[in-house]
N, C-alpha and C. Protein backbone atom coordinates (compact mmCIF):
# COMPACT_ATOMS: atom_id res chain seq x y z
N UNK A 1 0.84 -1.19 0.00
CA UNK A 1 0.00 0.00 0.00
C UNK A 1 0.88 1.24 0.00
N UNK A 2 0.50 2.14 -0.70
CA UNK A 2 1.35 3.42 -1.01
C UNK A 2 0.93 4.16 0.51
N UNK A 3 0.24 3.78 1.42
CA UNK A 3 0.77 4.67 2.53
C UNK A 3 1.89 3.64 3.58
N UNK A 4 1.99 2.89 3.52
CA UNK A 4 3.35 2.01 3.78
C UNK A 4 4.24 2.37 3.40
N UNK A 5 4.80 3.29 2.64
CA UNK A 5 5.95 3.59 1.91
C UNK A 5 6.40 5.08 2.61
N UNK A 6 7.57 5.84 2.92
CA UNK A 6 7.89 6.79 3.21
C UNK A 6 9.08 6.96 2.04
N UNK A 7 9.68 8.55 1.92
CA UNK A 7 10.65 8.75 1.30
C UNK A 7 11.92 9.20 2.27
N UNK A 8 13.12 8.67 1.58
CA UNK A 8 14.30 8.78 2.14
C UNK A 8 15.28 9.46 1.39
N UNK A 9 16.37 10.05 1.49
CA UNK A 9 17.49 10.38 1.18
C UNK A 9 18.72 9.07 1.06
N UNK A 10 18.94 8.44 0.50
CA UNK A 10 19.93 7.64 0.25
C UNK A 10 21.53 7.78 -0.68
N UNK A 11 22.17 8.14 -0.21
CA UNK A 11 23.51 8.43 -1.15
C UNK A 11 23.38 9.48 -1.97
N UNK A 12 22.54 10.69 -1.54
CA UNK A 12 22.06 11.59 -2.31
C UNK A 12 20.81 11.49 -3.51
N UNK A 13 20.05 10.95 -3.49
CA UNK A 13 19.25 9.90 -4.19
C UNK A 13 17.60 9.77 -3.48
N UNK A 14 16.81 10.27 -3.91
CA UNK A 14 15.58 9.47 -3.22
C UNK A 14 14.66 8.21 -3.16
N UNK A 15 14.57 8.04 -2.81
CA UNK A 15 14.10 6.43 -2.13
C UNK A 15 12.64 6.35 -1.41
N UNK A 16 11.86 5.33 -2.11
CA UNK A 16 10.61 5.26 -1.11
C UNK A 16 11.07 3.92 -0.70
N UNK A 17 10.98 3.83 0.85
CA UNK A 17 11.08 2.42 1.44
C UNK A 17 9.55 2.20 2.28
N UNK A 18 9.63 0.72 2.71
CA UNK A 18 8.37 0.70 3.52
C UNK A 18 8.90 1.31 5.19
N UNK A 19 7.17 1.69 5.38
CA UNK A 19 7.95 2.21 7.08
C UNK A 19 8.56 1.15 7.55
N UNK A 20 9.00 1.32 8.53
CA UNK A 20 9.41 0.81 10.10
C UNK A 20 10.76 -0.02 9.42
N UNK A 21 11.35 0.28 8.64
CA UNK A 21 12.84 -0.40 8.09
C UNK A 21 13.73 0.09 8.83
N UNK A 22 14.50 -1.11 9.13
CA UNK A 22 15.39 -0.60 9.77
C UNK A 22 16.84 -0.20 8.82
N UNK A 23 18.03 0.32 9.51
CA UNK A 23 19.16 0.20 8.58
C UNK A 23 19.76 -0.96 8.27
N UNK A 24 19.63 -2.25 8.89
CA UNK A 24 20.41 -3.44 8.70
C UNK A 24 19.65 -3.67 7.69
N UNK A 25 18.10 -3.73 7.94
CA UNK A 25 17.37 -4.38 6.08
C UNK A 25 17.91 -3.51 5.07
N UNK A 26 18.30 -2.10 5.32
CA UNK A 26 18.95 -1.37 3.78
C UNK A 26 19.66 -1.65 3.83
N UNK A 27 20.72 -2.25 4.46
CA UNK A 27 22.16 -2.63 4.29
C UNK A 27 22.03 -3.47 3.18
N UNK A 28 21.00 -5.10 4.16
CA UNK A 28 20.83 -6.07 3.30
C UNK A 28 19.93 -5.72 1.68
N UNK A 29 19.20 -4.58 1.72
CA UNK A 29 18.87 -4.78 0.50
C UNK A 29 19.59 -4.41 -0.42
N UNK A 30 21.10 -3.69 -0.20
CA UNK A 30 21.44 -2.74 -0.78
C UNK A 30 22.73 -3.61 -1.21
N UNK A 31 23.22 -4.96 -0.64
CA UNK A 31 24.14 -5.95 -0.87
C UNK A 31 25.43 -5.41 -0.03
N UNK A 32 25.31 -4.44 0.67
CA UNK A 32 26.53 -4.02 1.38
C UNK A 32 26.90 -4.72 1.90
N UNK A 33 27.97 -5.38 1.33
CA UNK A 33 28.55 -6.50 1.55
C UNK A 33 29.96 -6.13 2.70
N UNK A 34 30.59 -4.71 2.47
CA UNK A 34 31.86 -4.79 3.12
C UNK A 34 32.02 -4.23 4.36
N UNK A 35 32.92 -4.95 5.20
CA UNK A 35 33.18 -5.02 6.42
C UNK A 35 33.10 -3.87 7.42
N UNK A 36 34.18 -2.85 6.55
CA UNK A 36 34.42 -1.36 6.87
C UNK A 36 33.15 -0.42 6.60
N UNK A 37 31.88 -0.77 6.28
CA UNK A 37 31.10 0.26 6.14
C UNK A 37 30.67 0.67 7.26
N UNK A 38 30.41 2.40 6.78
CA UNK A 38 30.47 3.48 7.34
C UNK A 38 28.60 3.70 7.16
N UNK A 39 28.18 3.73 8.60
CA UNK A 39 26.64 4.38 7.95
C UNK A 39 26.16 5.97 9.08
N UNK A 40 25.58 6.85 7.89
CA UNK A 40 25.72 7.94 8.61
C UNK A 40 23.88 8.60 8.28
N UNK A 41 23.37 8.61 9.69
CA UNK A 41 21.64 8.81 9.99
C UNK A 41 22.15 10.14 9.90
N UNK A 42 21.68 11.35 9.14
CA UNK A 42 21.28 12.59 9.28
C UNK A 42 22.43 13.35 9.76
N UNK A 43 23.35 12.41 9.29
CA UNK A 43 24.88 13.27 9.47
C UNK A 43 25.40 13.05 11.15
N UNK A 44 24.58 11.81 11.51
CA UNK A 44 25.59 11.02 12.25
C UNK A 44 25.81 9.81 12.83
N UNK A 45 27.32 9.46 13.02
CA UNK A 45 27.91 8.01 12.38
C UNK A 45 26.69 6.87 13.62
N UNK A 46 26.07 5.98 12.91
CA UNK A 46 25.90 4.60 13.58
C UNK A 46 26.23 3.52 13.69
N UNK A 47 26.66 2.61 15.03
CA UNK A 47 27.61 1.86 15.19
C UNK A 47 26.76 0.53 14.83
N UNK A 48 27.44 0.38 13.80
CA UNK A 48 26.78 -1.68 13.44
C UNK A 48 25.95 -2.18 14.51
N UNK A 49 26.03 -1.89 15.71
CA UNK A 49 25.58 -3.52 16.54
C UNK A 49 24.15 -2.51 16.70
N UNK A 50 24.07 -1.09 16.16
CA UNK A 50 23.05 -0.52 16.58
C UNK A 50 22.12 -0.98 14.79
N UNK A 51 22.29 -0.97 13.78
CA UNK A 51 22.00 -1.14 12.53
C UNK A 51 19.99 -1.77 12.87
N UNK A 52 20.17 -3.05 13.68
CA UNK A 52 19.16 -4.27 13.63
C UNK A 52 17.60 -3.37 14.27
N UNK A 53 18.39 -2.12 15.10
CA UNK A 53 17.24 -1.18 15.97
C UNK A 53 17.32 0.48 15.85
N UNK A 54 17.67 0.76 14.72
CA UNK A 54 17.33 1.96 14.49
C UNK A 54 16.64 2.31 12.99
N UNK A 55 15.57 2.30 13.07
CA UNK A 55 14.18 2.49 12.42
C UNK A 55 14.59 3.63 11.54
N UNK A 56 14.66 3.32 10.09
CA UNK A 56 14.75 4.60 9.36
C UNK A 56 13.21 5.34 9.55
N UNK A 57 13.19 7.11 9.10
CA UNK A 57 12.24 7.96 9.32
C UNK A 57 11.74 8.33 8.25
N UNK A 58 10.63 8.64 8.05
CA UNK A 58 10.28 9.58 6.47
C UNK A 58 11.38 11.06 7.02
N UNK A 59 12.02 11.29 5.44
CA UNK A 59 12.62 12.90 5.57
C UNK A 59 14.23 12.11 5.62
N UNK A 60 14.40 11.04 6.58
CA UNK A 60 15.74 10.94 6.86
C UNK A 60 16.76 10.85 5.90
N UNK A 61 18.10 11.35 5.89
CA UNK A 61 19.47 11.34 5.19
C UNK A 61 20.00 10.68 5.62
N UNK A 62 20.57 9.75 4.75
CA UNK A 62 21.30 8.21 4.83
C UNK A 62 22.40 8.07 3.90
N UNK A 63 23.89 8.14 4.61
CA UNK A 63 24.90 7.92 3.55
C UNK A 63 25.39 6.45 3.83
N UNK A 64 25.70 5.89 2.94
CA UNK A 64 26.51 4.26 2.93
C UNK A 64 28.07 4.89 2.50
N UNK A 65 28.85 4.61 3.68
CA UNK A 65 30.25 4.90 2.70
C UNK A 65 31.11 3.66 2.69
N UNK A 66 31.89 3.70 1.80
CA UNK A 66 32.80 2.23 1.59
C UNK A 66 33.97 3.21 1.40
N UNK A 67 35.02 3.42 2.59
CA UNK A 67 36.27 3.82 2.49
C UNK A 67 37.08 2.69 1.99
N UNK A 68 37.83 3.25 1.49
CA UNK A 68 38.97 2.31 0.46
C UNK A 68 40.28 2.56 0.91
N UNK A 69 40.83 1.20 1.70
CA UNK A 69 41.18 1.28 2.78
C UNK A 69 42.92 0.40 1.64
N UNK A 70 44.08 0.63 2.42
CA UNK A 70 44.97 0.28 1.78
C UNK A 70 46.10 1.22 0.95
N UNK A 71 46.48 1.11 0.72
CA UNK A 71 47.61 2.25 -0.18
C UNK A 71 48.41 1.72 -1.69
């Protein structure tokens, strides 16, 4: 149902997801596969073990970063 759906900010990008998602399901939908990712709610950093319980928002800004790590 289109009121199930909110819009998001994603990597600069908009996004309708369903409510009550958390960030670990965008992780998983998104295949973020690598270790070192960086995830940042509204411009600030959240720690992995928090991912499974913090509920994305309608409005919210969401960056995925993959630093590239090595020389």
């Amino acid at each position: 149902m289109k009121e199930d759906l909110i819009h998001v900010i994603l990597n600069g990008f908009g996004e309708a997801i369903h409510r009550d998602t958390t960030i670990a399901q965008l992780v998983e939908r998104r295949e973020e596969y690598d270790v070192g990712l960086i995830v940042e709610l509204n411009n600030k950093f959240i720690f992995p073990q928090d991912y499974g319980k913090t509920v994305v928002k309608e409005g919210d800004k969401l960056e995925f970063i993959n630093p590239d790590f090595g020389g």
